[in-house]
PDB file of N, CA and C in Angstrom:
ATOM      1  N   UNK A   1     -33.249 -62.045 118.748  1.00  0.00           N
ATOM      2  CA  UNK A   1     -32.312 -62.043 117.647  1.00  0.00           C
ATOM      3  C   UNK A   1     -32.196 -60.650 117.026  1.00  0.00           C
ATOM      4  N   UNK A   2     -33.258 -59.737 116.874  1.00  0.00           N
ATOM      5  CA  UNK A   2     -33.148 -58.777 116.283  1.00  0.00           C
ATOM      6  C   UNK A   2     -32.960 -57.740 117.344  1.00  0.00           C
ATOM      7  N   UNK A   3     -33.062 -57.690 118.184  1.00  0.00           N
ATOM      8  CA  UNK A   3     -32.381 -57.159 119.345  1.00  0.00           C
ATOM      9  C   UNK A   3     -30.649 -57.095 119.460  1.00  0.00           C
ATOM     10  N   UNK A   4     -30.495 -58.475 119.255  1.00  0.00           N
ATOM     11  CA  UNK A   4     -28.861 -58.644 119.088  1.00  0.00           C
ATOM     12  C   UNK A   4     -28.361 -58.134 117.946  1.00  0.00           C
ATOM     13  N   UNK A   5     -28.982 -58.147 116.659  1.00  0.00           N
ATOM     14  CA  UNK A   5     -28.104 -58.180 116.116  1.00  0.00           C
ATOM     15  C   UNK A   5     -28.283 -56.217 115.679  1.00  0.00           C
ATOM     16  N   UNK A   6     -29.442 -55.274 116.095  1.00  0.00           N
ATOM     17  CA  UNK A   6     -29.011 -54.116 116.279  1.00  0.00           C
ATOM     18  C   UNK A   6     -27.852 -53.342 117.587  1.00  0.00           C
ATOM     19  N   UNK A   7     -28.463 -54.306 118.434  1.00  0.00           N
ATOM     20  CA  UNK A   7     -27.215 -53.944 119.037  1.00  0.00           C
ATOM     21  C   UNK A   7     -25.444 -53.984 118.377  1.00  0.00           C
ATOM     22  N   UNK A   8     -25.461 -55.020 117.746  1.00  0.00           N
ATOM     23  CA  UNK A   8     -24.421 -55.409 116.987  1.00  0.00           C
ATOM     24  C   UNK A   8     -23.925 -54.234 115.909  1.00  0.00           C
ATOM     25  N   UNK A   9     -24.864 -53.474 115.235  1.00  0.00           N
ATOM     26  CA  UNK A   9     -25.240 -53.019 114.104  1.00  0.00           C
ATOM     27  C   UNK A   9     -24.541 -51.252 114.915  1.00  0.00           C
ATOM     28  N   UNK A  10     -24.800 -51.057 116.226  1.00  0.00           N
ATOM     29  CA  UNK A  10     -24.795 -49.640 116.770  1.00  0.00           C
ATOM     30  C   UNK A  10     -23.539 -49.809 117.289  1.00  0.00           C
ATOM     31  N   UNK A  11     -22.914 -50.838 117.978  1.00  0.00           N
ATOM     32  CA  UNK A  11     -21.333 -50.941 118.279  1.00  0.00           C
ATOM     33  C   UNK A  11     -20.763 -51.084 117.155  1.00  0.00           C
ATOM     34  N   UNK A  12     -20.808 -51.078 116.369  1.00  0.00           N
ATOM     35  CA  UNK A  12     -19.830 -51.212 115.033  1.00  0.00           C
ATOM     36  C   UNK A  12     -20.167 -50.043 114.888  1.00  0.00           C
ATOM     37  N   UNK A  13     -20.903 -48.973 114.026  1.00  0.00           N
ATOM     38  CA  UNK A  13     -21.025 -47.501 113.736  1.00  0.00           C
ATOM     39  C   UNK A  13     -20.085 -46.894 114.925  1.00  0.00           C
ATOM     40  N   UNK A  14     -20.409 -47.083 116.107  1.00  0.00           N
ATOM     41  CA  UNK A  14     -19.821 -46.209 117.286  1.00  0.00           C
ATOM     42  C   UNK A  14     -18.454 -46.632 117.469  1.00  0.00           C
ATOM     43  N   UNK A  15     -18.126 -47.585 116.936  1.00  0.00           N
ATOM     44  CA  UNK A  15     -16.658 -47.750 116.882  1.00  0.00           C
ATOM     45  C   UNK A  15     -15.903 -47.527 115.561  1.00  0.00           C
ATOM     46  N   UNK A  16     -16.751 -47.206 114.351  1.00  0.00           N
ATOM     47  CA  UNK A  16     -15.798 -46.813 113.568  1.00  0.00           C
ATOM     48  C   UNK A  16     -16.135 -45.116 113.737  1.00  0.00           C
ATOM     49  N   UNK A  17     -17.244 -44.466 114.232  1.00  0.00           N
ATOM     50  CA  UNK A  17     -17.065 -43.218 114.166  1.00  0.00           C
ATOM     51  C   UNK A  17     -16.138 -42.773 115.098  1.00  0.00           C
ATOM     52  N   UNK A  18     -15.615 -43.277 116.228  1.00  0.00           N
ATOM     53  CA  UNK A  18     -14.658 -43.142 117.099  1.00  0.00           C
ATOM     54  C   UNK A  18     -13.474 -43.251 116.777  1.00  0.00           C
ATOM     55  N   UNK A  19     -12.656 -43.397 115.420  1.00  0.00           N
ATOM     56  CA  UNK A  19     -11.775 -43.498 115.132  1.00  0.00           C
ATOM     57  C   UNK A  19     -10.690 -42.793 115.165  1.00  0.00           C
ATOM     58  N   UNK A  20      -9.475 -42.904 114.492  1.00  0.00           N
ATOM     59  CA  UNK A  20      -8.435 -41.674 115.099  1.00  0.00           C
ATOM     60  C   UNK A  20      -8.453 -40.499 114.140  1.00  0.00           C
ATOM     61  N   UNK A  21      -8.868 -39.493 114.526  1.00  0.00           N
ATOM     62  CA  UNK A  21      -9.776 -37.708 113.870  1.00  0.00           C
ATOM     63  C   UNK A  21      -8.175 -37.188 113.920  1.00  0.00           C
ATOM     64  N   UNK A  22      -7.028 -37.320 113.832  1.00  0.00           N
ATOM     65  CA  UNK A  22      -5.691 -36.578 113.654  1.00  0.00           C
ATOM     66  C   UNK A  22      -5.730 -36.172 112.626  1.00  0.00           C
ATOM     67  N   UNK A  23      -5.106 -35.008 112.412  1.00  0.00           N
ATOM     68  CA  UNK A  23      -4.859 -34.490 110.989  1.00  0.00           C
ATOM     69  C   UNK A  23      -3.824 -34.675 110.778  1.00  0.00           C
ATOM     70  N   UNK A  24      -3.198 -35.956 109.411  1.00  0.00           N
ATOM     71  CA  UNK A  24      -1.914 -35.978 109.038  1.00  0.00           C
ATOM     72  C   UNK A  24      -1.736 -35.628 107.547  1.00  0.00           C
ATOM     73  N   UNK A  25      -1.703 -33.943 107.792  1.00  0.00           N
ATOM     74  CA  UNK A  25      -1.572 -33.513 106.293  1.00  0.00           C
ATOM     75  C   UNK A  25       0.169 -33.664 105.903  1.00  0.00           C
ATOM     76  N   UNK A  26       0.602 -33.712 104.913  1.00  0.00           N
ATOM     77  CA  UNK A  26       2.128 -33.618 104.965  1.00  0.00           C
ATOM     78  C   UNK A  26       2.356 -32.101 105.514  1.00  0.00           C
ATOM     79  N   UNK A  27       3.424 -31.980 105.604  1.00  0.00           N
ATOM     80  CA  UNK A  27       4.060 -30.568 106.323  1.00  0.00           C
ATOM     81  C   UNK A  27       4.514 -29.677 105.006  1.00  0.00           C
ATOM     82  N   UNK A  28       4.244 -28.339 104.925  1.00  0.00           N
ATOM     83  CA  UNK A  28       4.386 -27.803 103.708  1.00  0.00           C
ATOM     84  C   UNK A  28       3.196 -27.748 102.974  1.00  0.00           C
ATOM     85  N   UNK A  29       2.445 -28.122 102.859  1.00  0.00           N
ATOM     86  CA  UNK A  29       1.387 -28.506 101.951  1.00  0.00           C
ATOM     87  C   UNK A  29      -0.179 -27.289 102.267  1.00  0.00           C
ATOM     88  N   UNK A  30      -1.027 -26.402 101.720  1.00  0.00           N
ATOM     89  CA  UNK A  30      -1.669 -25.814 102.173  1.00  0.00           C
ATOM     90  C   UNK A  30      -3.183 -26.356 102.014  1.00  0.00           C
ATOM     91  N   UNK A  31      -3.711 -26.434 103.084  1.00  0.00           N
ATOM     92  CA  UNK A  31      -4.757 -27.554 103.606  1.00  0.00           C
ATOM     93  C   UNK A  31      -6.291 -26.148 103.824  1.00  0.00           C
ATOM     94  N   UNK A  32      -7.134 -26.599 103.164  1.00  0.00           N
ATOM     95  CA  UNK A  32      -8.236 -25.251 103.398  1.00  0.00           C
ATOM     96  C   UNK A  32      -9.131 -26.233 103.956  1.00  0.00           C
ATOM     97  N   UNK A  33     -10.184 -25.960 104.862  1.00  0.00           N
ATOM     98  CA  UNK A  33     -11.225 -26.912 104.848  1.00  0.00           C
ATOM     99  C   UNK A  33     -12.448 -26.240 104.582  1.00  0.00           C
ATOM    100  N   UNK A  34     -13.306 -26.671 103.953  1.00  0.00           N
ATOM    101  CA  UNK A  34     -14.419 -26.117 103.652  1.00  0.00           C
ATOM    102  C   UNK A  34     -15.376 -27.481 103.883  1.00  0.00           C
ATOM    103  N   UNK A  35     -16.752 -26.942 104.238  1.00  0.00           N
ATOM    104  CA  UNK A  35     -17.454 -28.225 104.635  1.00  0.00           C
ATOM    105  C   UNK A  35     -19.091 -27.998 103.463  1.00  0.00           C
ATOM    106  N   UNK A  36     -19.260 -29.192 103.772  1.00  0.00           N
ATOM    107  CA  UNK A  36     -20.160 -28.951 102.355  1.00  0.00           C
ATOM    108  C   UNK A  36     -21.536 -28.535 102.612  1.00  0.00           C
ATOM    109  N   UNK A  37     -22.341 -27.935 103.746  1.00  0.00           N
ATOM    110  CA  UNK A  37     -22.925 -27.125 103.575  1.00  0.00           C
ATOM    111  C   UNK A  37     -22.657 -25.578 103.422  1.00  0.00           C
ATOM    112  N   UNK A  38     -21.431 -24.886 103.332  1.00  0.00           N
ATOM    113  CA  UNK A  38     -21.413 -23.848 102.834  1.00  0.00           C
ATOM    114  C   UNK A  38     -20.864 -23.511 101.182  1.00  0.00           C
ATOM    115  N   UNK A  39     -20.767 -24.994 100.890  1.00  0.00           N
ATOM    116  CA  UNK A  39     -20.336 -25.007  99.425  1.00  0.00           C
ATOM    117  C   UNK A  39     -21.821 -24.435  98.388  1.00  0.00           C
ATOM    118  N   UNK A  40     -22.683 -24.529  98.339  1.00  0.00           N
ATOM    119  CA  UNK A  40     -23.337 -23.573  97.406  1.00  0.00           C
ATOM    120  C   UNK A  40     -23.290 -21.752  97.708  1.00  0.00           C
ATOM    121  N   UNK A  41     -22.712 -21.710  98.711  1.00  0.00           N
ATOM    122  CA  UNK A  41     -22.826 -20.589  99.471  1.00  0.00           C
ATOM    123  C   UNK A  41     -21.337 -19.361  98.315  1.00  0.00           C
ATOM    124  N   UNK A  42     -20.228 -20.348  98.502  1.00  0.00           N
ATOM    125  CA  UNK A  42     -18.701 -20.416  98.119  1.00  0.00           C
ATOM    126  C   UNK A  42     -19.195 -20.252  96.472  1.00  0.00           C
ATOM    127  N   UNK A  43     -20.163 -21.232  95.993  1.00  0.00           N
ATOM    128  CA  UNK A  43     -20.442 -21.074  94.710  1.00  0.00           C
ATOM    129  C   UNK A  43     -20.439 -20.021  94.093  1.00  0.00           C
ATOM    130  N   UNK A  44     -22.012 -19.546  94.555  1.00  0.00           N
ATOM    131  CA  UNK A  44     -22.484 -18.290  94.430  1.00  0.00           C
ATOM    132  C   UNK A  44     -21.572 -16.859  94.455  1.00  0.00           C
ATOM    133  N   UNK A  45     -20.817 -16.980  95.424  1.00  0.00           N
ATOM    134  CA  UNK A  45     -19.705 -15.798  96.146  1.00  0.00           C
ATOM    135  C   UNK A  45     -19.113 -16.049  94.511  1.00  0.00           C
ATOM    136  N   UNK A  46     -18.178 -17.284  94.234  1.00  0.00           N
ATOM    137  CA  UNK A  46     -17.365 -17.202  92.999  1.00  0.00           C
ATOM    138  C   UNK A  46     -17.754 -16.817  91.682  1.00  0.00           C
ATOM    139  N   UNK A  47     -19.505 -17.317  91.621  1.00  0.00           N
ATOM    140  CA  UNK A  47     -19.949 -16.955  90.142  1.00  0.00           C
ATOM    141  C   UNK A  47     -20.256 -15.349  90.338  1.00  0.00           C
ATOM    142  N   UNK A  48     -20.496 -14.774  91.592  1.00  0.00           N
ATOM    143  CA  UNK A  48     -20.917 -13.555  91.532  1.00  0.00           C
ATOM    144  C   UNK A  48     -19.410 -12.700  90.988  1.00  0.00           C
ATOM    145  N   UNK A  49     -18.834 -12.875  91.474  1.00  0.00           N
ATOM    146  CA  UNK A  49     -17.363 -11.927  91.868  1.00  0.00           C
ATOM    147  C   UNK A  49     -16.758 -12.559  89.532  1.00  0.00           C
ATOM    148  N   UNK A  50     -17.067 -13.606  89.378  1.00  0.00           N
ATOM    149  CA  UNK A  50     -16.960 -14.067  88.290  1.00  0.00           C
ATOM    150  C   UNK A  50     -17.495 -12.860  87.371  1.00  0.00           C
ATOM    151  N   UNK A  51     -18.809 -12.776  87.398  1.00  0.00           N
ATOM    152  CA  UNK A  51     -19.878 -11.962  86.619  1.00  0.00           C
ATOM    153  C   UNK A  51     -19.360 -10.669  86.771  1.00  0.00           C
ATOM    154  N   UNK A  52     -19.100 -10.271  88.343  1.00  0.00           N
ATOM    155  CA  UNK A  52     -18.701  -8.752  88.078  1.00  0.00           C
ATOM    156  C   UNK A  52     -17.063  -8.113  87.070  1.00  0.00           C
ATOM    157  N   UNK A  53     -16.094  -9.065  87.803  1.00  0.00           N
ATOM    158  CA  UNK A  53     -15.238  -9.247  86.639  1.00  0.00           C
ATOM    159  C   UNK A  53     -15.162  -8.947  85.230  1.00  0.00           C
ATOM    160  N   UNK A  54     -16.106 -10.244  84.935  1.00  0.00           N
ATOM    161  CA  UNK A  54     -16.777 -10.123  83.465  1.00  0.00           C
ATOM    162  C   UNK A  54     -16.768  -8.843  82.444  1.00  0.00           C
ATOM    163  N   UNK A  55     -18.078  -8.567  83.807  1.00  0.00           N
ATOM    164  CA  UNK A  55     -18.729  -6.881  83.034  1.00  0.00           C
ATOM    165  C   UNK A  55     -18.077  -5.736  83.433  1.00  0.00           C
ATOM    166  N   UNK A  56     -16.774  -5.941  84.077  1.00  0.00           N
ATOM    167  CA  UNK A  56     -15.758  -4.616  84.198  1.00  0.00           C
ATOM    168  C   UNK A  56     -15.276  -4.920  82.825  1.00  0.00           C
ATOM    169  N   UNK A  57     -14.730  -5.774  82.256  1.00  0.00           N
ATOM    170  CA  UNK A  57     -14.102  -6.526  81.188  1.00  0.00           C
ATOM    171  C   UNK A  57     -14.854  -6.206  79.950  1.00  0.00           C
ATOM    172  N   UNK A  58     -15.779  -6.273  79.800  1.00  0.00           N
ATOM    173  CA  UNK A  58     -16.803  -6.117  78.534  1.00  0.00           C
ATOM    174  C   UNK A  58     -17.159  -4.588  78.622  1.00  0.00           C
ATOM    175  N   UNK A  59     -17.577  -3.905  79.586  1.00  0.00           N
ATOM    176  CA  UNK A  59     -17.730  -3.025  79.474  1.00  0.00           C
ATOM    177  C   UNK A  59     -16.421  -1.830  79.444  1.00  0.00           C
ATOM    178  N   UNK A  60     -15.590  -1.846  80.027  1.00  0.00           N
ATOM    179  CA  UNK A  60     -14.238  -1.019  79.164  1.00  0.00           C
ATOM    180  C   UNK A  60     -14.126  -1.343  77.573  1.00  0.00           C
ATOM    181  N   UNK A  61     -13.722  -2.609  77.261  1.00  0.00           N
ATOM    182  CA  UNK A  61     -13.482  -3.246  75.856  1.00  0.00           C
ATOM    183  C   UNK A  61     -14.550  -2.131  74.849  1.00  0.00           C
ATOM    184  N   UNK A  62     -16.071  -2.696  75.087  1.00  0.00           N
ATOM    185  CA  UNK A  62     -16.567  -1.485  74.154  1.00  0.00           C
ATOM    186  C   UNK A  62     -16.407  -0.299  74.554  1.00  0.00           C
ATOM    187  N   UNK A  63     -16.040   0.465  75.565  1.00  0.00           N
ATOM    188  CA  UNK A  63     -16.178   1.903  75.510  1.00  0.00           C
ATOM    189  C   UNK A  63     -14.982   2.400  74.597  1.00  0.00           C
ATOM    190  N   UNK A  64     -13.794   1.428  74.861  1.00  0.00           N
ATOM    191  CA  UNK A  64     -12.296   2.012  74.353  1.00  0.00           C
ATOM    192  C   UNK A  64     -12.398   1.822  72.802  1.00  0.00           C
ATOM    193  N   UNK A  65     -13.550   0.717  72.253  1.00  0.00           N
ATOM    194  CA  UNK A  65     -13.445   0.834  70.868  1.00  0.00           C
ATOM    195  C   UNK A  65     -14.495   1.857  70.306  1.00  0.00           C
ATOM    196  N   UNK A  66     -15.366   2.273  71.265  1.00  0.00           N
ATOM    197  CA  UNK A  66     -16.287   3.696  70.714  1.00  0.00           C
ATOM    198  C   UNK A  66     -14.948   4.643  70.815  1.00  0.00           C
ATOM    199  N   UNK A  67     -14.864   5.002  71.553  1.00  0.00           N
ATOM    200  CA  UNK A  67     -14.206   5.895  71.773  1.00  0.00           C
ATOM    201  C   UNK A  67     -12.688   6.284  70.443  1.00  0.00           C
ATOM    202  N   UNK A  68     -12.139   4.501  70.518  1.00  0.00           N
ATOM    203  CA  UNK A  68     -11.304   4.434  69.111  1.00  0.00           C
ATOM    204  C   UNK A  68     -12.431   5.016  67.609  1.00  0.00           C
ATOM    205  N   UNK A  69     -12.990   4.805  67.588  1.00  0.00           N
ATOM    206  CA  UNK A  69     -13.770   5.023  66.354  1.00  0.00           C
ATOM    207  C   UNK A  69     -14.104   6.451  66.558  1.00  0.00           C
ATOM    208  N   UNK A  70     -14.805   7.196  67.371  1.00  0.00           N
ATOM    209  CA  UNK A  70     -15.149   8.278  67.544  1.00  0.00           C
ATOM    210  C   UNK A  70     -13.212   9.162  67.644  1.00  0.00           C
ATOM    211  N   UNK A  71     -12.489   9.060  67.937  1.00  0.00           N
ATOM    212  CA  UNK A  71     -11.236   9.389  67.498  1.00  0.00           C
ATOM    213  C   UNK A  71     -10.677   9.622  66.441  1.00  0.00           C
ATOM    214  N   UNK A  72     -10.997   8.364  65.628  1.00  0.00           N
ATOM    215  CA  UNK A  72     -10.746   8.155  64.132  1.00  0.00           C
ATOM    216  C   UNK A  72     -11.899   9.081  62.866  1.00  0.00           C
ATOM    217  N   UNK A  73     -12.609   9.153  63.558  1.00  0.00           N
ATOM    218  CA  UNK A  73     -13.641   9.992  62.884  1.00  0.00           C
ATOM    219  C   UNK A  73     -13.538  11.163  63.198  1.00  0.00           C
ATOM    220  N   UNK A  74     -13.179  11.870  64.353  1.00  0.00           N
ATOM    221  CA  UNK A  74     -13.568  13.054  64.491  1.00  0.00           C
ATOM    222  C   UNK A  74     -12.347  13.887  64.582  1.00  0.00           C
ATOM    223  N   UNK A  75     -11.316  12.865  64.858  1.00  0.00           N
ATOM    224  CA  UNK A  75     -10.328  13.662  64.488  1.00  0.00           C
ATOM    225  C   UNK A  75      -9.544  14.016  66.354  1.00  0.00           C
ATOM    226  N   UNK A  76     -10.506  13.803  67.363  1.00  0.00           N
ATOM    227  CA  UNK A  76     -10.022  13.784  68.729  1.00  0.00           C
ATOM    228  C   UNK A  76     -10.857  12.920  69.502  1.00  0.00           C
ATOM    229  N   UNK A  77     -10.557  13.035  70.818  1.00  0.00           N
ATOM    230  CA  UNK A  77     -11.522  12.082  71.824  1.00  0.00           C
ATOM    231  C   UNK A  77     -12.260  13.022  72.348  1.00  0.00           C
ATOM    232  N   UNK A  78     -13.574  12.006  72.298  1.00  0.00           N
ATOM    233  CA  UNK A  78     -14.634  12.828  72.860  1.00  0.00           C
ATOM    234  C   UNK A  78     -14.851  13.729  74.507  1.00  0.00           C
ATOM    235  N   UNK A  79     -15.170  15.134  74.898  1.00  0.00           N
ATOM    236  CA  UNK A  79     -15.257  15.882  75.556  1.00  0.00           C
ATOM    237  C   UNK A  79     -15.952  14.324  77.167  1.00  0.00           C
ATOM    238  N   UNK A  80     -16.238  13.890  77.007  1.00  0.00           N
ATOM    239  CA  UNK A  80     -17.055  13.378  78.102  1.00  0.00           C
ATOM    240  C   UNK A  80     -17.632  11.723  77.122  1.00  0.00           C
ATOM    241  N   UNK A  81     -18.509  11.045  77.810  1.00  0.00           N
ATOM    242  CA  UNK A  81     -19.230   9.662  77.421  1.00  0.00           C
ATOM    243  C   UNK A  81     -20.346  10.131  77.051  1.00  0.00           C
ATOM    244  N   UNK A  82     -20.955  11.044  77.661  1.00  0.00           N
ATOM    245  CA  UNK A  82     -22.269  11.260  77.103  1.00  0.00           C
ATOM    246  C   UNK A  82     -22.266  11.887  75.440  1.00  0.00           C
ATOM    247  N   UNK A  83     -20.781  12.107  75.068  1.00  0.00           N
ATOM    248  CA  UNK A  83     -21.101  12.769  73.619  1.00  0.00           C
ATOM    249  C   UNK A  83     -20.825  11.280  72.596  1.00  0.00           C
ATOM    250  N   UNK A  84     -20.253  10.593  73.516  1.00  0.00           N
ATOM    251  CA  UNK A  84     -20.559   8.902  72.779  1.00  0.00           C
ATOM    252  C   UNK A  84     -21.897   8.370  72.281  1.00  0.00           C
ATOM    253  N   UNK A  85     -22.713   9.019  73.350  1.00  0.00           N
ATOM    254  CA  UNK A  85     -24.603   8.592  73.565  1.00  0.00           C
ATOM    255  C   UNK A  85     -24.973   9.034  72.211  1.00  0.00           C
ATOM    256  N   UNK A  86     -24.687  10.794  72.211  1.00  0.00           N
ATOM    257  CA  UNK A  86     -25.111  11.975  71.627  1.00  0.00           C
ATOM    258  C   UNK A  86     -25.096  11.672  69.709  1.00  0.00           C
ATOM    259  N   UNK A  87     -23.596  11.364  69.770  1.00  0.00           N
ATOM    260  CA  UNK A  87     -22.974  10.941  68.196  1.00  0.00           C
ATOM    261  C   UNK A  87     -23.572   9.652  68.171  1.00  0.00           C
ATOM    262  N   UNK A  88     -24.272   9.147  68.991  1.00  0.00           N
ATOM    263  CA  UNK A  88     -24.465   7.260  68.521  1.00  0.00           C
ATOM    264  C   UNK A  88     -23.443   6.481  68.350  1.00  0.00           C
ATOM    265  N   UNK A  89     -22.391   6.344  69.084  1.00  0.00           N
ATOM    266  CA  UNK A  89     -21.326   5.592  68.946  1.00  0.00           C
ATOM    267  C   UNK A  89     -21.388   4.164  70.120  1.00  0.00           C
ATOM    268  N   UNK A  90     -22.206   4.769  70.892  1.00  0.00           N
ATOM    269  CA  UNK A  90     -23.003   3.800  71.981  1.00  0.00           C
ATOM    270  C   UNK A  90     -24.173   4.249  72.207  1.00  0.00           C
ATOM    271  N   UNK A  91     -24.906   3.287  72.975  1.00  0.00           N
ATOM    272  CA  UNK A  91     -26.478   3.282  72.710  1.00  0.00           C
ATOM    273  C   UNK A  91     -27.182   3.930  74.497  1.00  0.00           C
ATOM    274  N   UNK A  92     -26.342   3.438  75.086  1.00  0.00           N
ATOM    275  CA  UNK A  92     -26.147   4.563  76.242  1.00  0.00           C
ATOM    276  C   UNK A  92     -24.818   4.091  77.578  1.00  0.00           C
ATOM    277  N   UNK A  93     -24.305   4.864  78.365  1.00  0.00           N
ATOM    278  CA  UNK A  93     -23.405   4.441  79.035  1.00  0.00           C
ATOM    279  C   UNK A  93     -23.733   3.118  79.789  1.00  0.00           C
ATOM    280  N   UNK A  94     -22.942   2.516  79.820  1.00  0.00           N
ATOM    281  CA  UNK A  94     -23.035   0.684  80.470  1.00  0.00           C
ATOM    282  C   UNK A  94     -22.901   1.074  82.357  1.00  0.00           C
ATOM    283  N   UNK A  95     -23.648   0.480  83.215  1.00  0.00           N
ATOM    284  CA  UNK A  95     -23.803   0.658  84.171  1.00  0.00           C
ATOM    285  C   UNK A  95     -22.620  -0.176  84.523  1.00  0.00           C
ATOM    286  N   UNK A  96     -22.030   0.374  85.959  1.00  0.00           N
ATOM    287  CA  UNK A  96     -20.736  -0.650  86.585  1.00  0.00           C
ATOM    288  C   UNK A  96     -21.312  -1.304  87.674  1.00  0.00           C
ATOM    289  N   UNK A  97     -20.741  -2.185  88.044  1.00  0.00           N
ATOM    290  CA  UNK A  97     -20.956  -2.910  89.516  1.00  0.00           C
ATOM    291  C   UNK A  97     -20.569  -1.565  90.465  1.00  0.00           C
ATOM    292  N   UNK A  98     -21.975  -2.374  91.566  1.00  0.00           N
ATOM    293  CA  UNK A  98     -21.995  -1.152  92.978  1.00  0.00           C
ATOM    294  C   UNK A  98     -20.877  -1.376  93.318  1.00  0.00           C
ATOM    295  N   UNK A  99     -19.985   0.045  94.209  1.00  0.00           N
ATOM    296  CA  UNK A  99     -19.571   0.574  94.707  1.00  0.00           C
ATOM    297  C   UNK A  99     -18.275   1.034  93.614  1.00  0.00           C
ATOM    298  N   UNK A 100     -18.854   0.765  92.316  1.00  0.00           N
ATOM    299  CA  UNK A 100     -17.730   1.314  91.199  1.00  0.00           C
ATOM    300  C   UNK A 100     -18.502   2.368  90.257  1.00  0.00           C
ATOM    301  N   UNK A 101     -17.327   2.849  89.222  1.00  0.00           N
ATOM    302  CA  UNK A 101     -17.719   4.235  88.774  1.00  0.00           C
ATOM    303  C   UNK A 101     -16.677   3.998  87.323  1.00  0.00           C
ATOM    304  N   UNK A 102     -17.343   4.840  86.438  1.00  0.00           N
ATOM    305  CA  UNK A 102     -16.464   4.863  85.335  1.00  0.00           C
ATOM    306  C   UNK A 102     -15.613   6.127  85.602  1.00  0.00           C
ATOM    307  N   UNK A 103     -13.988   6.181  85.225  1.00  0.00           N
ATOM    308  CA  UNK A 103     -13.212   7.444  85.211  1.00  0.00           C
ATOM    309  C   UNK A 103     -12.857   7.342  83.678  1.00  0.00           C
ATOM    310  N   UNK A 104     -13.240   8.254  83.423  1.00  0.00           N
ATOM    311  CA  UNK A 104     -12.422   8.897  81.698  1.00  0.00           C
ATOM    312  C   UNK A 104     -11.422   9.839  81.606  1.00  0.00           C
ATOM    313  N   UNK A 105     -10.545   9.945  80.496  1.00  0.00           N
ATOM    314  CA  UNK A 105      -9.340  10.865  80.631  1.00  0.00           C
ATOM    315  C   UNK A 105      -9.510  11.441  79.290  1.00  0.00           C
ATOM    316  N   UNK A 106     -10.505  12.622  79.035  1.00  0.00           N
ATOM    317  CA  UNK A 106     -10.467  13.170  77.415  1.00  0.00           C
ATOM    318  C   UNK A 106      -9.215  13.633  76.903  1.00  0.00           C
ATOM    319  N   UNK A 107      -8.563  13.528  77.957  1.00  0.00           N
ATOM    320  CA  UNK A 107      -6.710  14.531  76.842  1.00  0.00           C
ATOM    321  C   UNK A 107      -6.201  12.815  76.417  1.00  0.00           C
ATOM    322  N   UNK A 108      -6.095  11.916  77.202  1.00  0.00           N
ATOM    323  CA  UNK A 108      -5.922  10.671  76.881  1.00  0.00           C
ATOM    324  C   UNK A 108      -6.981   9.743  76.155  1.00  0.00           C
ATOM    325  N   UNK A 109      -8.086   9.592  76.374  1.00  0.00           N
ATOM    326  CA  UNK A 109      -9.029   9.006  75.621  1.00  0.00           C
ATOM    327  C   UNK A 109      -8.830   7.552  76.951  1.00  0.00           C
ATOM    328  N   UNK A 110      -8.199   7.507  77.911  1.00  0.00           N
ATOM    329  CA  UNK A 110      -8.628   6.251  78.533  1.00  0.00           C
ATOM    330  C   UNK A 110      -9.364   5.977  79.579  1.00  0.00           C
ATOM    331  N   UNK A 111     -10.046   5.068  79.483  1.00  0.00           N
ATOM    332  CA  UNK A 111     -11.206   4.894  80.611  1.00  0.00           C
ATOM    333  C   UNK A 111     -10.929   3.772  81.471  1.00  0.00           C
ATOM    334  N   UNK A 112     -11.488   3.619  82.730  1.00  0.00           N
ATOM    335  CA  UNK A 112     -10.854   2.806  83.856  1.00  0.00           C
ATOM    336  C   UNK A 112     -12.156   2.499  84.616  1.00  0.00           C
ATOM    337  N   UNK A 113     -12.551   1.065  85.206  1.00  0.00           N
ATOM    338  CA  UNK A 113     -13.729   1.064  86.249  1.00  0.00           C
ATOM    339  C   UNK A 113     -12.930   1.720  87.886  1.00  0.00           C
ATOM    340  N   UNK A 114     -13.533   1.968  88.271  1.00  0.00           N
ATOM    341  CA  UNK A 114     -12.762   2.649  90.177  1.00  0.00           C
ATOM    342  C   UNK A 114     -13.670   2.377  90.678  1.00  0.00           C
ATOM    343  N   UNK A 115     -13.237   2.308  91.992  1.00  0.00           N
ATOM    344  CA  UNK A 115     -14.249   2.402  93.327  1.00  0.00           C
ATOM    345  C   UNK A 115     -14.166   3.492  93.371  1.00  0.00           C
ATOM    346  N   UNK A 116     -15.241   3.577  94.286  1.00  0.00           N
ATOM    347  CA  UNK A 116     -15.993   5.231  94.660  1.00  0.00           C
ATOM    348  C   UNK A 116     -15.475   5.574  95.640  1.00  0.00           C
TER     349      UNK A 116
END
């Protein structure tokens, strides 16, 4: 009996895993597949690229308002970032994500993250 009824138990699995595997996505429609062991993988990639984002974002924001203040005070924009350090207007330059670089423009006062 228990013979039969695994047998029973393994033709049913093997006949529904045999089923029809067609892909009927509608036409037009953009179809990605991702499978779920590389989904913590996809995670990670998004929160990383997230974070670097971020701190391009946060880190311009304060430099352009030192830099506004050190303007307003001194009457021009500062020669370089390190005279930001120097005057205490920041506490020291904010590091960028690898393979980026801060560019400053002292006749303009604007700063930009770049690749290297």
């Amino acid at each position: 009996m228990k013979t039969h009824l695994c047998f029973s138990f393994f033709a049913a699995v093997l006949l529904v895993g045999c089923g029809d595997k067609s892909n009927s996505s509608a036409s037009g429609t953009n179809t990605t597949t991702t499978s779920v062991a590389s989904a913590p993988a996809d995670y990670l990639r998004a929160a990383t690229k997230g974070e670097v984002d971020a701190q391009k974002t946060v880190d311009t924001a304060s430099l352009d308002k030192a830099i506004s203040m050190f303007n307003v005070d001194k009457g021009r924009y500062p020669k370089d970032l390190n005279e930001l350090v120097q005057e205490k207007y920041i506490p020291k330059i904010p590091p960028t994500p690898y393979g980026t670089k801060l560019s400053y423009d002292p006749n303009t006062g604007k700063i930009a993250v770049v690749k290297e």
